[in-house]
C-alpha atoms as a PDB file:
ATOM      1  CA  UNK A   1       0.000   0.000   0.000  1.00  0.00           C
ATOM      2  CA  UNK A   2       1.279   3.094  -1.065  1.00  0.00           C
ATOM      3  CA  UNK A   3       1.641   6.375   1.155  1.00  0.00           C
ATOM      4  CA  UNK A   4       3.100   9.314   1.968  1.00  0.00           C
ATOM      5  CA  UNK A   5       3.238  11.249   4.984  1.00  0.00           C
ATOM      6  CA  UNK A   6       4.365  14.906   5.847  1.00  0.00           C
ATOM      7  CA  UNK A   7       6.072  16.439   8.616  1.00  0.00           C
ATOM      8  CA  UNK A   8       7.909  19.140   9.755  1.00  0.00           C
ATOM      9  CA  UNK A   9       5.773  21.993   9.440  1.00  0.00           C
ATOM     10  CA  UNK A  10       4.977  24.527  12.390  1.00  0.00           C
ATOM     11  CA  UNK A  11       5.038  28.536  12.964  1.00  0.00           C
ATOM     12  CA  UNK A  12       8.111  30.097  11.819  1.00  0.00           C
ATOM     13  CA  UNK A  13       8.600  34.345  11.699  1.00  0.00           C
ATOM     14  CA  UNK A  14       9.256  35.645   8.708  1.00  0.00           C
ATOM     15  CA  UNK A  15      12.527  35.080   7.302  1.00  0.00           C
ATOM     16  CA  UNK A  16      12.628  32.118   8.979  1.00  0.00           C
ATOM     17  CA  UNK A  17      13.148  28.363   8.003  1.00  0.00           C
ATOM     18  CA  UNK A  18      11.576  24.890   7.895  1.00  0.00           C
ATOM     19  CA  UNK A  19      12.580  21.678   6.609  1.00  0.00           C
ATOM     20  CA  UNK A  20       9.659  19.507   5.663  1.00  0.00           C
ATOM     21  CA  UNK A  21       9.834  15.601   5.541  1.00  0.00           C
ATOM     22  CA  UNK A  22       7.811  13.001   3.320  1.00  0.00           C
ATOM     23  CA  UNK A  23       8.105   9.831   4.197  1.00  0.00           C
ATOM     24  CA  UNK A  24       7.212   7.421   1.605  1.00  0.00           C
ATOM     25  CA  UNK A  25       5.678   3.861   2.257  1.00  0.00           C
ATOM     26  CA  UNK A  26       5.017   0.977  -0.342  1.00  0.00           C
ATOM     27  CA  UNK A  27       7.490   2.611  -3.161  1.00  0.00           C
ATOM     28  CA  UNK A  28      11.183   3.970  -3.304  1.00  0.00           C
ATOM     29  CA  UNK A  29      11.445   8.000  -3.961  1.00  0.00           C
ATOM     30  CA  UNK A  30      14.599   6.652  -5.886  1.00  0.00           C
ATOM     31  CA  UNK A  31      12.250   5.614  -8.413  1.00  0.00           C
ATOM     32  CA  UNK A  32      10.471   8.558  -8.591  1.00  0.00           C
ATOM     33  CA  UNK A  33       8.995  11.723  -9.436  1.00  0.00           C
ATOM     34  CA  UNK A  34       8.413  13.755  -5.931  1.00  0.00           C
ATOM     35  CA  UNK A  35       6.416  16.823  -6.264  1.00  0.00           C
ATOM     36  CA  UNK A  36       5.611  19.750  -3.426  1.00  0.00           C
ATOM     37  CA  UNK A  37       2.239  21.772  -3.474  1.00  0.00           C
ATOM     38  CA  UNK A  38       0.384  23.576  -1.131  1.00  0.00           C
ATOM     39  CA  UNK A  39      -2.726  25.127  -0.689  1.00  0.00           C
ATOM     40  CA  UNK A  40      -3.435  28.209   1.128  1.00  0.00           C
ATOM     41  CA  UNK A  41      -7.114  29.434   2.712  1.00  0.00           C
ATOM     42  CA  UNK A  42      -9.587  29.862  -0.055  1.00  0.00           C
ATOM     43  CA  UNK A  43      -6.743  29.475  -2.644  1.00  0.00           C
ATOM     44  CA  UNK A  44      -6.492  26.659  -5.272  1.00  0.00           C
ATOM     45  CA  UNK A  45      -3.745  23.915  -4.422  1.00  0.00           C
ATOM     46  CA  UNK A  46      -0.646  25.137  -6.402  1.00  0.00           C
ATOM     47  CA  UNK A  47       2.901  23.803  -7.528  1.00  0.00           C
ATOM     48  CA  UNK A  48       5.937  24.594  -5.563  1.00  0.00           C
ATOM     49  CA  UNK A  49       8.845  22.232  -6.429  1.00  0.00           C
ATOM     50  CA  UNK A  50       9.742  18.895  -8.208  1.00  0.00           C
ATOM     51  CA  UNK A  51      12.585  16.591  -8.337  1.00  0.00           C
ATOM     52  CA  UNK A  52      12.774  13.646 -10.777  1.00  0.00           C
ATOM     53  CA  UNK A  53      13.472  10.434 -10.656  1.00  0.00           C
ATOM     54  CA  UNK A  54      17.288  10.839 -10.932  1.00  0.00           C
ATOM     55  CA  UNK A  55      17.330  13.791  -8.941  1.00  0.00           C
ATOM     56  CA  UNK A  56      18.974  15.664 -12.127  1.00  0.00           C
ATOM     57  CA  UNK A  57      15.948  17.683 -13.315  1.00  0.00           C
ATOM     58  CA  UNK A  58      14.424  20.060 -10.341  1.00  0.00           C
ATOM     59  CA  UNK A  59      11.785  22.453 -11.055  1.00  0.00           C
ATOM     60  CA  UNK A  60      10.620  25.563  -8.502  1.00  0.00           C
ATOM     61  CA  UNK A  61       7.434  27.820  -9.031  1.00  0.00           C
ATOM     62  CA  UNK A  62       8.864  31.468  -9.517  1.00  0.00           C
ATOM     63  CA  UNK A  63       7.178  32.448  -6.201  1.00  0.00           C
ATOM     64  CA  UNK A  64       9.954  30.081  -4.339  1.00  0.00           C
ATOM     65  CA  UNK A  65      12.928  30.065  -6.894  1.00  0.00           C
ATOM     66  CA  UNK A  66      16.186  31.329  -4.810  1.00  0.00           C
ATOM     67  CA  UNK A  67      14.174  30.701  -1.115  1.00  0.00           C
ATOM     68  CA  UNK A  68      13.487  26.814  -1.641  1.00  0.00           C
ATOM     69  CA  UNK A  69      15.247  23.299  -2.164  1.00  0.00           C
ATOM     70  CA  UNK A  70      13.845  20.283  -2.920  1.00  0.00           C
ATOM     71  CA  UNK A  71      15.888  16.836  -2.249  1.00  0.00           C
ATOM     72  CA  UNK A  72      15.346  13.146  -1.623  1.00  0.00           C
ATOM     73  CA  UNK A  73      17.219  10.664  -0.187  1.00  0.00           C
ATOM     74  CA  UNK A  74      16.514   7.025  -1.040  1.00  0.00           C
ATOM     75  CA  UNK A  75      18.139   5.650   2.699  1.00  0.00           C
ATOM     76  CA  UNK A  76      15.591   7.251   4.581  1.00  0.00           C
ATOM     77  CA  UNK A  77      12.836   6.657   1.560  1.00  0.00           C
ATOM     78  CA  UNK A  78      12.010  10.609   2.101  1.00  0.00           C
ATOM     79  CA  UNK A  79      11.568  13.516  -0.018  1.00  0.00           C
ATOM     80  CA  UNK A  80      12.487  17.286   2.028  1.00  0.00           C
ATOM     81  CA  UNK A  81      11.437  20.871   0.988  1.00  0.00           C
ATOM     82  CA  UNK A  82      14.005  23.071   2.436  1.00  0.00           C
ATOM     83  CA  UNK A  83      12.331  26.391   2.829  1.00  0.00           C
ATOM     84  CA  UNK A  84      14.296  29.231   3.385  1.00  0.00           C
ATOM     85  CA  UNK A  85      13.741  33.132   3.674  1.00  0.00           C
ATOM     86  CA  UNK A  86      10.152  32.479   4.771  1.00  0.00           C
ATOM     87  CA  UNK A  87       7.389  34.990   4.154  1.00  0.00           C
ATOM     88  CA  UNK A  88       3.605  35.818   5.087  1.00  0.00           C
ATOM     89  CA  UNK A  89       2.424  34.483   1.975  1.00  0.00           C
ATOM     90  CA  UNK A  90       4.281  30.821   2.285  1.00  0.00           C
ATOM     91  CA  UNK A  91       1.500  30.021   4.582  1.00  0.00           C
ATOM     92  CA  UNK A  92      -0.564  27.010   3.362  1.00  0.00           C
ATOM     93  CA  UNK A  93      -0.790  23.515   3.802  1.00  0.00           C
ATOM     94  CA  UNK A  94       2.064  21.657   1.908  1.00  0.00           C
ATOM     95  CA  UNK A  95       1.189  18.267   0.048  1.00  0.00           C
ATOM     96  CA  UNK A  96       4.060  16.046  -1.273  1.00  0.00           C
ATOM     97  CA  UNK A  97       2.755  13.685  -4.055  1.00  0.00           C
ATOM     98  CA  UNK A  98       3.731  10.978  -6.065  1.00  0.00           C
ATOM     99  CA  UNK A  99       2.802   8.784  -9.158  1.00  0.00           C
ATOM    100  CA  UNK A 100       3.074   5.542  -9.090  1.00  0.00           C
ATOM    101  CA  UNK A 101       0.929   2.560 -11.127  1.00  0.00           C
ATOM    102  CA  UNK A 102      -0.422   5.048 -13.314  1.00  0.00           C
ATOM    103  CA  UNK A 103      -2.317   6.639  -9.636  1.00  0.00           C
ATOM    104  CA  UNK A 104      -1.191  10.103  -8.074  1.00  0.00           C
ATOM    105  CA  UNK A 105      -0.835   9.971  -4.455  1.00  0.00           C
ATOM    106  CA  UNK A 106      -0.822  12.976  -1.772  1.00  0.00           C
ATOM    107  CA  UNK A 107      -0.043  12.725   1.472  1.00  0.00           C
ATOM    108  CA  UNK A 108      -2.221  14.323   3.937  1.00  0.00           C
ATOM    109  CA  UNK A 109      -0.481  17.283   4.304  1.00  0.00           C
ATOM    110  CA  UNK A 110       1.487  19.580   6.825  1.00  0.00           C
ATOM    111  CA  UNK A 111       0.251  23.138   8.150  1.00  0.00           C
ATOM    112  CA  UNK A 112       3.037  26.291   7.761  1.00  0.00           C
ATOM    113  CA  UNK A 113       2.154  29.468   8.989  1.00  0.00           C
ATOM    114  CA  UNK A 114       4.547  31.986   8.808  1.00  0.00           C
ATOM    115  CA  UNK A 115       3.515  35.391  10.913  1.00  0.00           C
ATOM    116  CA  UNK A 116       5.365  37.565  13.556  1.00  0.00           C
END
């Protein structure tokens, strides 16, 4: 059975930092694709970052280039968004998400609010 599962998020001031987790049960992140979203009150869900399955192609929405860094590491099994520089309007829930057998997967999510 495949899932994912976030952690790491929390309340950080602005200009602060977070490192979120997804750990990955059922399939091996080696393998593939890992993708970061989030979804902020009475906002649509939107991309943030993407890594593929070799690691050697990353992708960033403009909003987070410079700020964020997305990894994985296939001994742990878990992807990591490295957020950096944090600002008002990072708040949102972030999803990690996978395909795998032809089905996306999303993980539950993890809450970051970022306020003084």
């Amino acid at each position: 059975q495949v899932k994912l599962v976030e952690s790491g998020g929390g309340l950080v001031q602005p200009g602060g930092s977070l490192r979120l987790s997804c750990a990955a049960f059922g399939l091996t992140v080696g393998t593939r694709d890992m993708r970061w979203y989030r979804q902020a009150p009475g906002k649509e869900r939107e991309f943030v970052a993407s890594i593929s399955t070799t690691g050697n192609l990353i992708k960033y929405a403009d909003s987070v280039k410079g700020r964020f860094a997305v990894s994985k590491d296939s001994a742990s099994n878990q992807a990591y968004l490295q957020m950096n520089n944090l600002k008002p309007e990072d708040t949102a829930v972030y999803y990690c998400s996978t395909t795998y057998a032809l089905n996306n997967y999303w993980g539950q999510g993890t809450q970051v609010t970022v306020s003084s």
